[in-house]
PDB file of N, CA and C in Angstrom:
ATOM      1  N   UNK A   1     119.898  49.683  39.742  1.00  0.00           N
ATOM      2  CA  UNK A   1     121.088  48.896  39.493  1.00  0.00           C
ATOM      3  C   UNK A   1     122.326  49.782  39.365  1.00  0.00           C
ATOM      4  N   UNK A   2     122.333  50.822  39.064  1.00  0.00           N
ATOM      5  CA  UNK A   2     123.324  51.857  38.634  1.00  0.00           C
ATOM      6  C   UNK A   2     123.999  51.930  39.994  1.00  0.00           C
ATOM      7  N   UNK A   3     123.200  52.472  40.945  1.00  0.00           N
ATOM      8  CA  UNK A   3     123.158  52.884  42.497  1.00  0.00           C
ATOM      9  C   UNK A   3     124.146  51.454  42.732  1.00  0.00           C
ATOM     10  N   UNK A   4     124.047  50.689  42.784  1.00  0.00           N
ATOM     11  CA  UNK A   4     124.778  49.151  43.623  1.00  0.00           C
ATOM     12  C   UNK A   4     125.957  49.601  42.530  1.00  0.00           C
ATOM     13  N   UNK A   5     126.097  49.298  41.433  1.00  0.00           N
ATOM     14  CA  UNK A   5     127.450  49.150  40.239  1.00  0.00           C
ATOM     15  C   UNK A   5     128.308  50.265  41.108  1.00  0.00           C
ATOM     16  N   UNK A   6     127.358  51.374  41.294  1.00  0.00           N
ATOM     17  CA  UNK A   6     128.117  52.720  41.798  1.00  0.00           C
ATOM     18  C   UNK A   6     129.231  52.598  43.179  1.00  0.00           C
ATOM     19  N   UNK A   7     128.023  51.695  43.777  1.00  0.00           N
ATOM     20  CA  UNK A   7     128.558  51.513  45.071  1.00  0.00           C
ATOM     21  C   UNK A   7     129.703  50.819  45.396  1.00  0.00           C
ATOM     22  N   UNK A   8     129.127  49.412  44.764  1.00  0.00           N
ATOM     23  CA  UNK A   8     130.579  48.527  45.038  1.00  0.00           C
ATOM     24  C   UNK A   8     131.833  48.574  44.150  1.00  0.00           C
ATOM     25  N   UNK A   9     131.674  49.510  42.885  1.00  0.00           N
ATOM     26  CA  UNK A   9     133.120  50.449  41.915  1.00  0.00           C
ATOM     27  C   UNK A   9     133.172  51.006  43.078  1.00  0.00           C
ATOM     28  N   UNK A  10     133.086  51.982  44.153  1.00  0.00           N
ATOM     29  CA  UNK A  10     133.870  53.019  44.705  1.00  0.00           C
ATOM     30  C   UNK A  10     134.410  52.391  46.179  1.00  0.00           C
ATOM     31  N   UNK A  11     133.624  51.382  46.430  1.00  0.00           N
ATOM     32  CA  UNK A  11     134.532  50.320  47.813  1.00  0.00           C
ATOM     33  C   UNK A  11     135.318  49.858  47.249  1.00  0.00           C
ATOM     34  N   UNK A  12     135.393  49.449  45.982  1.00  0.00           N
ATOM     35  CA  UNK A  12     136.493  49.229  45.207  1.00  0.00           C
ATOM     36  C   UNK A  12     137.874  49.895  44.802  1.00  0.00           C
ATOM     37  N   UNK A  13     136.998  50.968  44.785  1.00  0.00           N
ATOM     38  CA  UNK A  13     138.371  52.185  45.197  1.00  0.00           C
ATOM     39  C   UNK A  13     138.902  52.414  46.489  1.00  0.00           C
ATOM     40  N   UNK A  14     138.032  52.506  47.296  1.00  0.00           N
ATOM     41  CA  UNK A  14     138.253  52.712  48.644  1.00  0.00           C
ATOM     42  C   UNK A  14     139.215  51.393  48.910  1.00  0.00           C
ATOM     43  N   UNK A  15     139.107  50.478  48.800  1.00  0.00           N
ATOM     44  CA  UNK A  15     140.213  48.850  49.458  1.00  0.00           C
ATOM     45  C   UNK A  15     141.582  49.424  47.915  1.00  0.00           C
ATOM     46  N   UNK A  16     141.479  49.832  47.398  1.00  0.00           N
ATOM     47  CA  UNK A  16     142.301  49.967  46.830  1.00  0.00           C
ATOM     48  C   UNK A  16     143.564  51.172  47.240  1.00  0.00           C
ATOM     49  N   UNK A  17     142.648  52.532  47.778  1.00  0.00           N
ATOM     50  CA  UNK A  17     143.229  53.024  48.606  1.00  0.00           C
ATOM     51  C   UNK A  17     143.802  52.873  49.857  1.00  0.00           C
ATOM     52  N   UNK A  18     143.351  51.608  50.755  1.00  0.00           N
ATOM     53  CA  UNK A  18     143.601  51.335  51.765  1.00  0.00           C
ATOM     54  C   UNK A  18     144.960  50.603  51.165  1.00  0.00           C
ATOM     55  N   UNK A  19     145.080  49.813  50.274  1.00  0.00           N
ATOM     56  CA  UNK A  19     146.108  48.928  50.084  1.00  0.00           C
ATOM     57  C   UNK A  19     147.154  49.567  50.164  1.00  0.00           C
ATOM     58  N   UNK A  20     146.698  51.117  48.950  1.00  0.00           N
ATOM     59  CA  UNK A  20     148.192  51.668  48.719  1.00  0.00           C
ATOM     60  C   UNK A  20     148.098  52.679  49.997  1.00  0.00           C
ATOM     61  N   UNK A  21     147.822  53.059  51.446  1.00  0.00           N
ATOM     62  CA  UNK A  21     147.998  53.649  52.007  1.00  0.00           C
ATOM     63  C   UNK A  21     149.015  52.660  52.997  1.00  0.00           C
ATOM     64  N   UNK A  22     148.771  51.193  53.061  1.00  0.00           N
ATOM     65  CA  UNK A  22     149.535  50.048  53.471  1.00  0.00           C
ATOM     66  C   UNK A  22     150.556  50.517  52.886  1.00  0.00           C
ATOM     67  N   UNK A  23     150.636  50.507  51.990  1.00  0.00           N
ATOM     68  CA  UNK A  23     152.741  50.115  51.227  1.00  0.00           C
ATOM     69  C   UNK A  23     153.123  51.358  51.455  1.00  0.00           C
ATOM     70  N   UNK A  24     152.504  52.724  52.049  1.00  0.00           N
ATOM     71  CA  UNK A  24     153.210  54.086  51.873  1.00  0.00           C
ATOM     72  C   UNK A  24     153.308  54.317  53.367  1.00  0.00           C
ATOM     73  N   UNK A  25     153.407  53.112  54.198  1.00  0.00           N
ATOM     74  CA  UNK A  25     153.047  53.948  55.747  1.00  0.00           C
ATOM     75  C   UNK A  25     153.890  54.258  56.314  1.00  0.00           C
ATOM     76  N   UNK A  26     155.368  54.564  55.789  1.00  0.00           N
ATOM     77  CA  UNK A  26     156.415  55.259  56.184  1.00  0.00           C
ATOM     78  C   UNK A  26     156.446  57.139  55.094  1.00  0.00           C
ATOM     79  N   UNK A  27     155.567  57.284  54.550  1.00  0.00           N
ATOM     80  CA  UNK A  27     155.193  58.586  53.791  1.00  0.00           C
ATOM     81  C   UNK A  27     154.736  59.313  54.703  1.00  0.00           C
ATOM     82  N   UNK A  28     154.550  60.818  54.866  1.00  0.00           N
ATOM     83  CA  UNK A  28     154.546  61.953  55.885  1.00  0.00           C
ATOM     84  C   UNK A  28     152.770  62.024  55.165  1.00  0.00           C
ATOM     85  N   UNK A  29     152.624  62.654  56.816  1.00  0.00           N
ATOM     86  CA  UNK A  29     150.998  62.676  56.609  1.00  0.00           C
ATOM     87  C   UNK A  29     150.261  63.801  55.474  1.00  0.00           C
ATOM     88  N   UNK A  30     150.913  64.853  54.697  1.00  0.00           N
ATOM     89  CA  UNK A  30     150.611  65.500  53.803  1.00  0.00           C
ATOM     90  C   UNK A  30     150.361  65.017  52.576  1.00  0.00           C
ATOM     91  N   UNK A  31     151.333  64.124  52.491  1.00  0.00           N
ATOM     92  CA  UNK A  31     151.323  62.907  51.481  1.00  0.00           C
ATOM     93  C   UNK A  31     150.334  62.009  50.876  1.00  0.00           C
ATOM     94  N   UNK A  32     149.932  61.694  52.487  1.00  0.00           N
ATOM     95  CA  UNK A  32     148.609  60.620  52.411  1.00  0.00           C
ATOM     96  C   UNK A  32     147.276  61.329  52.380  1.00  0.00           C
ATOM     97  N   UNK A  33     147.425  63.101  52.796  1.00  0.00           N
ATOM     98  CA  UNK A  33     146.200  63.790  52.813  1.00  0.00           C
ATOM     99  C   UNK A  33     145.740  63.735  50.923  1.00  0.00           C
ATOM    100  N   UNK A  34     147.286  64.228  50.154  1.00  0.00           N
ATOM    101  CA  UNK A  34     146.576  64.129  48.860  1.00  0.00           C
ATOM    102  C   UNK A  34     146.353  63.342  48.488  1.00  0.00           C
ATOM    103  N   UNK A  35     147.033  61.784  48.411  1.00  0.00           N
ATOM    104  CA  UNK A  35     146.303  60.693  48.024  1.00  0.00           C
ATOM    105  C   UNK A  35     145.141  60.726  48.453  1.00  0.00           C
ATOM    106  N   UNK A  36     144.353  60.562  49.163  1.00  0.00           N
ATOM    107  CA  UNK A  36     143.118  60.383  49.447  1.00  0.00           C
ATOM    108  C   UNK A  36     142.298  61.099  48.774  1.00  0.00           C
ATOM    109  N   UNK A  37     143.124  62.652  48.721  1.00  0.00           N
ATOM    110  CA  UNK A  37     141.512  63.331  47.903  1.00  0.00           C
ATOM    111  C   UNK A  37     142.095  62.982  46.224  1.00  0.00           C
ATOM    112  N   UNK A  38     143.343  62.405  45.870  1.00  0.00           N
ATOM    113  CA  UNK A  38     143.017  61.789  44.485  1.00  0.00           C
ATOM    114  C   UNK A  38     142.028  60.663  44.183  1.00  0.00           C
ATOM    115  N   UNK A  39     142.194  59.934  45.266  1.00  0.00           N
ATOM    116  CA  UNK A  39     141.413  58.571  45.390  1.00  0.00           C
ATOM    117  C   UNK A  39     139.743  58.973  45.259  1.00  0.00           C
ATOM    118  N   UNK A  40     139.396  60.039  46.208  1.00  0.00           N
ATOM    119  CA  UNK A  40     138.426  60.471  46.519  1.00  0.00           C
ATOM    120  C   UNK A  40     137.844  61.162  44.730  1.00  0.00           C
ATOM    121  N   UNK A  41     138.612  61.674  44.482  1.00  0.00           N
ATOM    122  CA  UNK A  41     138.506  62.292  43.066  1.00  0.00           C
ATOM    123  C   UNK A  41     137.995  60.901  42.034  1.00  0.00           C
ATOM    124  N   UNK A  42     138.736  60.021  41.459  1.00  0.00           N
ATOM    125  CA  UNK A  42     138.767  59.155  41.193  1.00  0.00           C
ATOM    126  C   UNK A  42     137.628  58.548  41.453  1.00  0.00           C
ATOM    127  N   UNK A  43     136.773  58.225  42.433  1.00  0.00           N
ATOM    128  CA  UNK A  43     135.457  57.870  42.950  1.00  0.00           C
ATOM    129  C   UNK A  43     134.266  58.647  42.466  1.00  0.00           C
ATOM    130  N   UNK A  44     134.579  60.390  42.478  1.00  0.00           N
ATOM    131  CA  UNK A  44     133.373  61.010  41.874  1.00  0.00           C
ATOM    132  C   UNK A  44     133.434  60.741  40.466  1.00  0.00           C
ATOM    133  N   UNK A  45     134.615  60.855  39.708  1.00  0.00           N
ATOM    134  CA  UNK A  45     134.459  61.000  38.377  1.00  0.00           C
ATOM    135  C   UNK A  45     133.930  59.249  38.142  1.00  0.00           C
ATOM    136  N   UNK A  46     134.245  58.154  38.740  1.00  0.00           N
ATOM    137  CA  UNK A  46     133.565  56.920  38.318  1.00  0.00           C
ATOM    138  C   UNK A  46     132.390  57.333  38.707  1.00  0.00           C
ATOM    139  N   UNK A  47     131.825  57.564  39.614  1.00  0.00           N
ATOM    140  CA  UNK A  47     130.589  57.640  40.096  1.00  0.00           C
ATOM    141  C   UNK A  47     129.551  58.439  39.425  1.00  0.00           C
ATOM    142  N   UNK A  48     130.350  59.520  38.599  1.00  0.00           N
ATOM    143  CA  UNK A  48     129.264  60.201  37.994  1.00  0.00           C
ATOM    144  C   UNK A  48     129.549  59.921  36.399  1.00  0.00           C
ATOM    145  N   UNK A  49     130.161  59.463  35.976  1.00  0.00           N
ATOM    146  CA  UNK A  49     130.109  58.801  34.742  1.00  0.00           C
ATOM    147  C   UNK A  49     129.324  57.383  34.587  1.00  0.00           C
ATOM    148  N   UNK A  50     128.959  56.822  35.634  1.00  0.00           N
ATOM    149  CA  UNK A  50     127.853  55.719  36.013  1.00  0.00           C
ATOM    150  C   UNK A  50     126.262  56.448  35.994  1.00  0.00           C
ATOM    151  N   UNK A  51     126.504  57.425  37.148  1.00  0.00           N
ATOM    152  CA  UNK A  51     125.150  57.687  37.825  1.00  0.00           C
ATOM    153  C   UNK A  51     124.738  59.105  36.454  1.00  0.00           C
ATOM    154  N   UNK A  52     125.399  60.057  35.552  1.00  0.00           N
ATOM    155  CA  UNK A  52     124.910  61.083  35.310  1.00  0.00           C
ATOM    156  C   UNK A  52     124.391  61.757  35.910  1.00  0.00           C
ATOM    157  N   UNK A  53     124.425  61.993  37.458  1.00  0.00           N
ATOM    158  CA  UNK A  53     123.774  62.805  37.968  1.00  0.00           C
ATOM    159  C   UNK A  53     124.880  63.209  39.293  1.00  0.00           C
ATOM    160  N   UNK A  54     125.198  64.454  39.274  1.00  0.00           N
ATOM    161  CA  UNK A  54     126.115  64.875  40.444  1.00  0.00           C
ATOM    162  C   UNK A  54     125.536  64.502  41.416  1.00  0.00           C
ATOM    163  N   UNK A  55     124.114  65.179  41.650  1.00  0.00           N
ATOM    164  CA  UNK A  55     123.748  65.728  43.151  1.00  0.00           C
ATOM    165  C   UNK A  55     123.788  63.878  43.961  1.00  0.00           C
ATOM    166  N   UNK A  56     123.359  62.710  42.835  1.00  0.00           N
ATOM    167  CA  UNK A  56     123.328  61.377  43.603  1.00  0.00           C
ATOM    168  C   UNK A  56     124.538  60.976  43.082  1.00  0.00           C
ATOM    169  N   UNK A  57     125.509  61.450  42.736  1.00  0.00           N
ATOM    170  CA  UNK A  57     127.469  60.772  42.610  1.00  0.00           C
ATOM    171  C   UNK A  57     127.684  60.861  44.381  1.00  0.00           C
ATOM    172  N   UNK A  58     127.762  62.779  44.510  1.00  0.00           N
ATOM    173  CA  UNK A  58     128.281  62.628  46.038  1.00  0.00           C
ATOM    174  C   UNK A  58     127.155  62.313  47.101  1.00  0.00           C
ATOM    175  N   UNK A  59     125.926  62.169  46.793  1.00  0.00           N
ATOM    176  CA  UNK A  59     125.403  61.399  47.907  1.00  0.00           C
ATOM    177  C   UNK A  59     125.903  59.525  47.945  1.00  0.00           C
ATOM    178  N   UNK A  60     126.060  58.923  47.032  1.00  0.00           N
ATOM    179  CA  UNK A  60     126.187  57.701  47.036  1.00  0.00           C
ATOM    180  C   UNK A  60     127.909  57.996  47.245  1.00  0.00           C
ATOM    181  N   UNK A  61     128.406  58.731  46.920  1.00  0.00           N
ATOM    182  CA  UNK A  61     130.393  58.500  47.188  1.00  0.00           C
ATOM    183  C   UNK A  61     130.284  58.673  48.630  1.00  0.00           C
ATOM    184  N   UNK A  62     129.301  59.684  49.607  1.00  0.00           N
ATOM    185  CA  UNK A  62     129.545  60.001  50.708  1.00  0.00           C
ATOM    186  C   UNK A  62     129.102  58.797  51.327  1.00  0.00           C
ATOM    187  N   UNK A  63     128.255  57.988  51.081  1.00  0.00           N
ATOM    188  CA  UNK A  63     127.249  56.467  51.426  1.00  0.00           C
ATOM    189  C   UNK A  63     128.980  55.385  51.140  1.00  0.00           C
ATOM    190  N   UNK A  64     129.636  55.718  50.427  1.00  0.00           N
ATOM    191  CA  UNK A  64     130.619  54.540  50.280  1.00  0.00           C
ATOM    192  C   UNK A  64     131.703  54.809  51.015  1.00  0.00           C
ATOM    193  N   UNK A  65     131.820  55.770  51.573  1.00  0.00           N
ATOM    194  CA  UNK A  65     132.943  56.602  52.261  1.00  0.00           C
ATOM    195  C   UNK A  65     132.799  56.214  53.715  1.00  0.00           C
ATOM    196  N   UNK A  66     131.211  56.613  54.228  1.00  0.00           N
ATOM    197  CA  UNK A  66     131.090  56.168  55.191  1.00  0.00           C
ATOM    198  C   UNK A  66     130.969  54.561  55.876  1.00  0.00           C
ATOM    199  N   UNK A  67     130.517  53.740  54.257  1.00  0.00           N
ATOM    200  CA  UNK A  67     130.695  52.853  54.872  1.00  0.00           C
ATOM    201  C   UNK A  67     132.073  51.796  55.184  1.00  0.00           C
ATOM    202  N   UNK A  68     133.243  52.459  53.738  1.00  0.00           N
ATOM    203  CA  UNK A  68     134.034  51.978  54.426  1.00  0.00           C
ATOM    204  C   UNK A  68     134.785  52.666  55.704  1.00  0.00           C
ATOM    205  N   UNK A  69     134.758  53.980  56.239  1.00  0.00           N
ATOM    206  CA  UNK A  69     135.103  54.342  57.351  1.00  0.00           C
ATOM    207  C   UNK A  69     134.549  53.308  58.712  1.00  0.00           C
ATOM    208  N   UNK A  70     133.729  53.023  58.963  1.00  0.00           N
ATOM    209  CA  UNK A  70     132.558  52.233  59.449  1.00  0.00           C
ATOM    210  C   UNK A  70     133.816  50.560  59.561  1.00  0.00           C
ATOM    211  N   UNK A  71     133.644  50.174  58.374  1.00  0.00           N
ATOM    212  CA  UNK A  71     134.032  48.807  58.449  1.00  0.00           C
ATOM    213  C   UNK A  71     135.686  48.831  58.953  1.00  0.00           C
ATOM    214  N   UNK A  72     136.431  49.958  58.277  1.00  0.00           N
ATOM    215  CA  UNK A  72     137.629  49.833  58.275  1.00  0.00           C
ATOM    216  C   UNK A  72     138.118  50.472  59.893  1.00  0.00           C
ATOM    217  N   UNK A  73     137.486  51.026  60.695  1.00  0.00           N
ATOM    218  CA  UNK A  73     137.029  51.487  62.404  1.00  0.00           C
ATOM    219  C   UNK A  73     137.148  50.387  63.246  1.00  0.00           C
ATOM    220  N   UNK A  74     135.755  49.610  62.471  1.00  0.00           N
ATOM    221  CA  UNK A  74     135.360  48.707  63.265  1.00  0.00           C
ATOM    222  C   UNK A  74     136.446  47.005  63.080  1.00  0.00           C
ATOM    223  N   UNK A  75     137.126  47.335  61.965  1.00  0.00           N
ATOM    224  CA  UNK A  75     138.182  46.124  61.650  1.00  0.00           C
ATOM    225  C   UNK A  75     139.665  46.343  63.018  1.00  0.00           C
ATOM    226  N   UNK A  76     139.768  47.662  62.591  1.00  0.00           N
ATOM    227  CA  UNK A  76     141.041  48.228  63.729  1.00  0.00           C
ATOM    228  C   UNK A  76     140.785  47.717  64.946  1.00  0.00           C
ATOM    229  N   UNK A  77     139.685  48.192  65.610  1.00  0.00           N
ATOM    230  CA  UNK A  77     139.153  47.756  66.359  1.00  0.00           C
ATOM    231  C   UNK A  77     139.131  46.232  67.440  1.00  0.00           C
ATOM    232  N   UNK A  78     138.718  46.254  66.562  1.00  0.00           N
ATOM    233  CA  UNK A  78     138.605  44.052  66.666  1.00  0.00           C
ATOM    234  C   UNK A  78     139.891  43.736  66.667  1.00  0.00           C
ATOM    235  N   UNK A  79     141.286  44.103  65.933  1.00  0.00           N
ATOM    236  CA  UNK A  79     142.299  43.553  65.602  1.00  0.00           C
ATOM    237  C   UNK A  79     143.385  44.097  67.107  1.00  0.00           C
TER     238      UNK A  79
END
């Protein structure tokens, strides 16, 4: 159960990052490089304050990463 809480808190972050990468899309791309790894930051420290265990924080952050890369690809895509 930890593993799912883990998962759908950090897609949670992830649509949250997407939102605020929406309202900043006139910001220079250096900009948006550090947001992301704050966002990204933000995800391990939820993730491992859930899971107690590093080595399965960034396997499950890298599992949420990819899947919203995946959905948010395949949304562009279609649109």
């Amino acid at each position: 159960m930890k593993v799912y809480t883990t998962l759908l808190m950090q897609l949670i972050i992830w649509s949250g990052y997407t939102f605020i990468e929406w309202l900043s899309k006139y910001d220079q791309l250096h900009y948006k490089i550090l947001m992301f790894f704050v966002f990204f930051y933000i995800a391990i420290i939820l993730g491992n304050s859930i899971m107690k265990s590093v080595k399965k924080t960034f396997f499950i952050t890298s599992v949420s990463l990819t899947l919203y890369c995946s959905f948010h690809l395949t949304m562009s895509v279609l649109s």
